[in-house]
N, C-alpha and C. Protein backbone atom coordinates (compact mmCIF):
# COMPACT_ATOMS: atom_id res chain seq x y z
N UNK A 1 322.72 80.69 297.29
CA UNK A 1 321.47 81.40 297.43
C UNK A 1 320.72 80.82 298.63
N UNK A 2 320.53 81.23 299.34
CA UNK A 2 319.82 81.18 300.97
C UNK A 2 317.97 80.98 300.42
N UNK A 3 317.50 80.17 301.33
CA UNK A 3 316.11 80.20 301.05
C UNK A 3 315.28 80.14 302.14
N UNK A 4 315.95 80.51 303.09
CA UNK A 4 314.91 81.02 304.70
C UNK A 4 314.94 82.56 304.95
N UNK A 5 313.69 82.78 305.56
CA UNK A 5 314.40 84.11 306.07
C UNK A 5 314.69 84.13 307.50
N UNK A 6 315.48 85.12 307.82
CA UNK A 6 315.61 85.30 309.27
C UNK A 6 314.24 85.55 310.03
N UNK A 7 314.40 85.65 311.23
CA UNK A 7 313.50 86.16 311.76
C UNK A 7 313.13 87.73 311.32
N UNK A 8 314.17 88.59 311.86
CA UNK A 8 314.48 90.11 311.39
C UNK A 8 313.49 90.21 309.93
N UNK A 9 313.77 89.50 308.85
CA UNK A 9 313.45 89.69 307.33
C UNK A 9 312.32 89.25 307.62
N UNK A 10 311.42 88.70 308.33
CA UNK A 10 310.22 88.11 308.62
C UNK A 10 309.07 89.25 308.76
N UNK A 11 309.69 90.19 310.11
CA UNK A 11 309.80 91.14 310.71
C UNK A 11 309.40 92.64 309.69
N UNK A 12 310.24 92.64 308.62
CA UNK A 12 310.49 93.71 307.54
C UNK A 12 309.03 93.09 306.50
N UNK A 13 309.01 91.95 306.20
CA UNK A 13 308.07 91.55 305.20
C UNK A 13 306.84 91.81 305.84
N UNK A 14 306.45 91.65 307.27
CA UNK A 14 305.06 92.16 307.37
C UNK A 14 304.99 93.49 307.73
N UNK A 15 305.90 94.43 308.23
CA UNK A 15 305.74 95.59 307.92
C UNK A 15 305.35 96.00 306.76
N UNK A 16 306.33 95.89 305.42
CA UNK A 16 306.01 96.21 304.14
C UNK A 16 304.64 95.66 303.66
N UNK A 17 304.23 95.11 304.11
CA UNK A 17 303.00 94.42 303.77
C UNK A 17 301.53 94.65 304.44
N UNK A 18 301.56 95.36 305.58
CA UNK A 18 300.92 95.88 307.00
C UNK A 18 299.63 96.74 305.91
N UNK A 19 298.59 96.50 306.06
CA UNK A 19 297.72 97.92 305.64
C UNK A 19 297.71 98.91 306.58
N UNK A 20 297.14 100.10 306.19
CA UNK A 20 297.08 101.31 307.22
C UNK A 20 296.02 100.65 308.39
N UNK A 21 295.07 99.99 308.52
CA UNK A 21 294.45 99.68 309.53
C UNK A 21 295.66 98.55 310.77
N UNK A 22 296.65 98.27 310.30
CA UNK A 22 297.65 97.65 310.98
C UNK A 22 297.56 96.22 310.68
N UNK A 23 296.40 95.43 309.52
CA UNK A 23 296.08 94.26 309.52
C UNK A 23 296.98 93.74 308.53
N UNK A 24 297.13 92.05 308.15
CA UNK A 24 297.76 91.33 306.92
C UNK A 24 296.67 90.78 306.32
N UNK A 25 296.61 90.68 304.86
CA UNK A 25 295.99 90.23 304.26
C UNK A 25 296.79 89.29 303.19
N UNK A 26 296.15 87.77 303.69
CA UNK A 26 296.95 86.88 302.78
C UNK A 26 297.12 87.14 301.02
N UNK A 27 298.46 87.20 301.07
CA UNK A 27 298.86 87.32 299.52
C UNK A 27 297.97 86.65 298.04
N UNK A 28 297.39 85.24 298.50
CA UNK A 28 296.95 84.62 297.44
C UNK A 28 295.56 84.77 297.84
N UNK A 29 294.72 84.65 299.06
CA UNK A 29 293.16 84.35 299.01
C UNK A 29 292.60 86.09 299.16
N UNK A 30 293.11 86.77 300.11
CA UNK A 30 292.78 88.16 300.30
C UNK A 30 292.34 88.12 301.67
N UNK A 31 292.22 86.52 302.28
CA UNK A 31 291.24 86.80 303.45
C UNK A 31 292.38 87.71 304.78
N UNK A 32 292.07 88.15 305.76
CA UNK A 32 292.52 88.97 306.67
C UNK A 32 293.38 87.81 307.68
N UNK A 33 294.65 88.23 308.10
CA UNK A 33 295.21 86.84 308.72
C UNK A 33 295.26 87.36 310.00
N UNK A 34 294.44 86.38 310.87
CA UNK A 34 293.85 86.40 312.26
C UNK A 34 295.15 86.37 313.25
N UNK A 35 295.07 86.87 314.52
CA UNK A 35 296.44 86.39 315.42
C UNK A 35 296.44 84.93 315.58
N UNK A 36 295.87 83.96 315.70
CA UNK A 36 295.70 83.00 315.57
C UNK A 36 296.07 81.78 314.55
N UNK A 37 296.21 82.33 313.21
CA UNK A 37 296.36 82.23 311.98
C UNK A 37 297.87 81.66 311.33
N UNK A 38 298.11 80.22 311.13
CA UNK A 38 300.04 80.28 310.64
C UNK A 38 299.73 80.77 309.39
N UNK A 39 300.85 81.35 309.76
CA UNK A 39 301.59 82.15 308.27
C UNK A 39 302.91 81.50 307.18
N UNK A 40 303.34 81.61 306.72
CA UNK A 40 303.98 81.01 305.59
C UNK A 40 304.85 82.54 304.78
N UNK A 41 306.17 82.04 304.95
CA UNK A 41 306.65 83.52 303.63
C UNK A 41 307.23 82.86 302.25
N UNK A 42 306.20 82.52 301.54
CA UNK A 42 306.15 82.32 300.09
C UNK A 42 306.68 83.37 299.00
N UNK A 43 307.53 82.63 298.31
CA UNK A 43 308.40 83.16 297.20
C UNK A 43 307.61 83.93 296.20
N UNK A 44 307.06 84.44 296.00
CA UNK A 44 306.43 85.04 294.60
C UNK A 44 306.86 84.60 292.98
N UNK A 45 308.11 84.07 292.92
CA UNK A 45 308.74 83.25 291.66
C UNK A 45 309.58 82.31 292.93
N UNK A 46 308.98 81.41 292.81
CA UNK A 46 309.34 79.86 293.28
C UNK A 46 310.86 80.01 293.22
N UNK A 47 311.17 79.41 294.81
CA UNK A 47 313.09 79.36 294.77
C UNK A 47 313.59 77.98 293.84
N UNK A 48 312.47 77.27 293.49
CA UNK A 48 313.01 76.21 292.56
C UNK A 48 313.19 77.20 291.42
N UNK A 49 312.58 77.67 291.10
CA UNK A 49 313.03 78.34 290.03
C UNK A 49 313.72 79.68 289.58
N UNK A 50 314.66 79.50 290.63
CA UNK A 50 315.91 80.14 290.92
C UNK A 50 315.15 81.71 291.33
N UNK A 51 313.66 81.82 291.64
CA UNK A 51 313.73 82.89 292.81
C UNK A 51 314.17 83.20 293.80
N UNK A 52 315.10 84.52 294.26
CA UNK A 52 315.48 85.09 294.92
C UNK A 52 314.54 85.36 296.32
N UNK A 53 315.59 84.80 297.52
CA UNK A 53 315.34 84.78 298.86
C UNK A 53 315.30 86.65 299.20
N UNK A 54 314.63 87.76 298.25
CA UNK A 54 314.67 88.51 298.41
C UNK A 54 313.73 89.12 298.92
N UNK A 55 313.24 90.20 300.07
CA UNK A 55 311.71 90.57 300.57
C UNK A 55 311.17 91.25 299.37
N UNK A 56 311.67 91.85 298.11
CA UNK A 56 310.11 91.69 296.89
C UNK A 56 309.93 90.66 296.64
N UNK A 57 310.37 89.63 297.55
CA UNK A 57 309.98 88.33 296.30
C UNK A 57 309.49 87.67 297.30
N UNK A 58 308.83 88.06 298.24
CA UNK A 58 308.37 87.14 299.42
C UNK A 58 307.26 87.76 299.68
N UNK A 59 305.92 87.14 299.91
CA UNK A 59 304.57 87.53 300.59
C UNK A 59 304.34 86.66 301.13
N UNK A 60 302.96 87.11 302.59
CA UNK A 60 303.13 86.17 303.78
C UNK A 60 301.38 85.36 303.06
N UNK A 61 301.49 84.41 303.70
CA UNK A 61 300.60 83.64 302.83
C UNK A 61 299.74 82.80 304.39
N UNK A 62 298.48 82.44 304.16
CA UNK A 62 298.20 81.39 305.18
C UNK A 62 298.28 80.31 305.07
N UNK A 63 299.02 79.74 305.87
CA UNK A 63 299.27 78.62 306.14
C UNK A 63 298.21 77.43 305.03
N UNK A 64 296.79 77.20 305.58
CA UNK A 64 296.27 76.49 304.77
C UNK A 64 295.93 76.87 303.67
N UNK A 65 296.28 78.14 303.04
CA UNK A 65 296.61 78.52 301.79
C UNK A 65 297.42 77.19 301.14
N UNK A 66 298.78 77.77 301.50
CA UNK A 66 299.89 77.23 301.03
C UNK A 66 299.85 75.96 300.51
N UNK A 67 299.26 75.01 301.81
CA UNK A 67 298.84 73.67 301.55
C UNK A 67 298.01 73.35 300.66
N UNK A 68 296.89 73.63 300.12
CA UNK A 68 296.06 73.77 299.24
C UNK A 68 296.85 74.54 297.91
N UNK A 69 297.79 75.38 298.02
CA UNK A 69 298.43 75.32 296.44
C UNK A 69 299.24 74.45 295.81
N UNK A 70 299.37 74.02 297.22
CA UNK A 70 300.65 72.88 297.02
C UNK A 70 300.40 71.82 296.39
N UNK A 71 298.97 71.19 296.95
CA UNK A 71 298.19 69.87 296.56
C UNK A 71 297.16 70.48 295.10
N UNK A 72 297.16 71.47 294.87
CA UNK A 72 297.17 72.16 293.64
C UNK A 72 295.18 72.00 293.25
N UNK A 73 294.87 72.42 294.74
CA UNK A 73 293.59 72.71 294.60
C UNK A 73 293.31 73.74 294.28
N UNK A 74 293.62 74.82 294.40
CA UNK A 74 293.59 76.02 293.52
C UNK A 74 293.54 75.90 292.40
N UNK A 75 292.32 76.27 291.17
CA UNK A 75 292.59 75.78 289.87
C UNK A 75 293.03 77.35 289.19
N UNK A 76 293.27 78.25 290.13
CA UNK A 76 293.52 79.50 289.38
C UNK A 76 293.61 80.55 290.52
N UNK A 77 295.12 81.00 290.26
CA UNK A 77 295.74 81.94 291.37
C UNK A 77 295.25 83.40 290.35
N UNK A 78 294.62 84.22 291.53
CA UNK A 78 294.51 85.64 291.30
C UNK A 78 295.45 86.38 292.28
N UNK A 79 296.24 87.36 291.56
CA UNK A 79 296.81 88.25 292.43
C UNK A 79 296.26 89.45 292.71
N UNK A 80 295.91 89.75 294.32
CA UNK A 80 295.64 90.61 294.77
C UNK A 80 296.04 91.78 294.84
C-alpha cells in the first residue's frame, strides 16, 4: 500500500476539491488556502490505520493545520 501521492494525484485532489469560485478551502479549519499557503494531502482515515492512499481518502489541509493536529491542539475536529 503506497502512502504518497504523485504529483499528477496531487493535481486531481485539488481539482476535485476546487469550489466554483476556483478557490481551496482547508479540509479541517474552513479557512481559504492563500497562494502563499503550504498545503498538506491528509488521509481522511489515517494510513496508520490502514487508510487507503486513495483521492476519496485524501483532503488538502494547511500546513499549520496539520501541525497543530498533530501536537493535538485541536480539542475537536469539525468536518466541513
Amino acid at each position: 500500500m503506497k502512502r504518497q501521492l504523485s504529483e499528477i494525484e496531487k493535481k486531481q485532489v485539488q481539482m476535485q476539491q476546487q469550489l466554483k469560485d476556483g478557490s481551496l478551502k482547508c479540509f479541517i479549519s474552513g479557512e481559504v488556502i492563500g497562494v502563499n499557503d503550504e498545503v498538506e494531502y491528509d488521509h481522511i482515515l489515517a494510513f496508520a490505520k490502514q487508510g487507503d492512499t486513495d483521492l476519496s481518502n485524501i483532503r488538502i489541509v494547511k500546513k499549520n493545520i496539520i501541525v497543530e493536529k498533530k501536537t493535538n491542539h485541536f480539542m475537536k475536529f469539525e468536518i466541513i
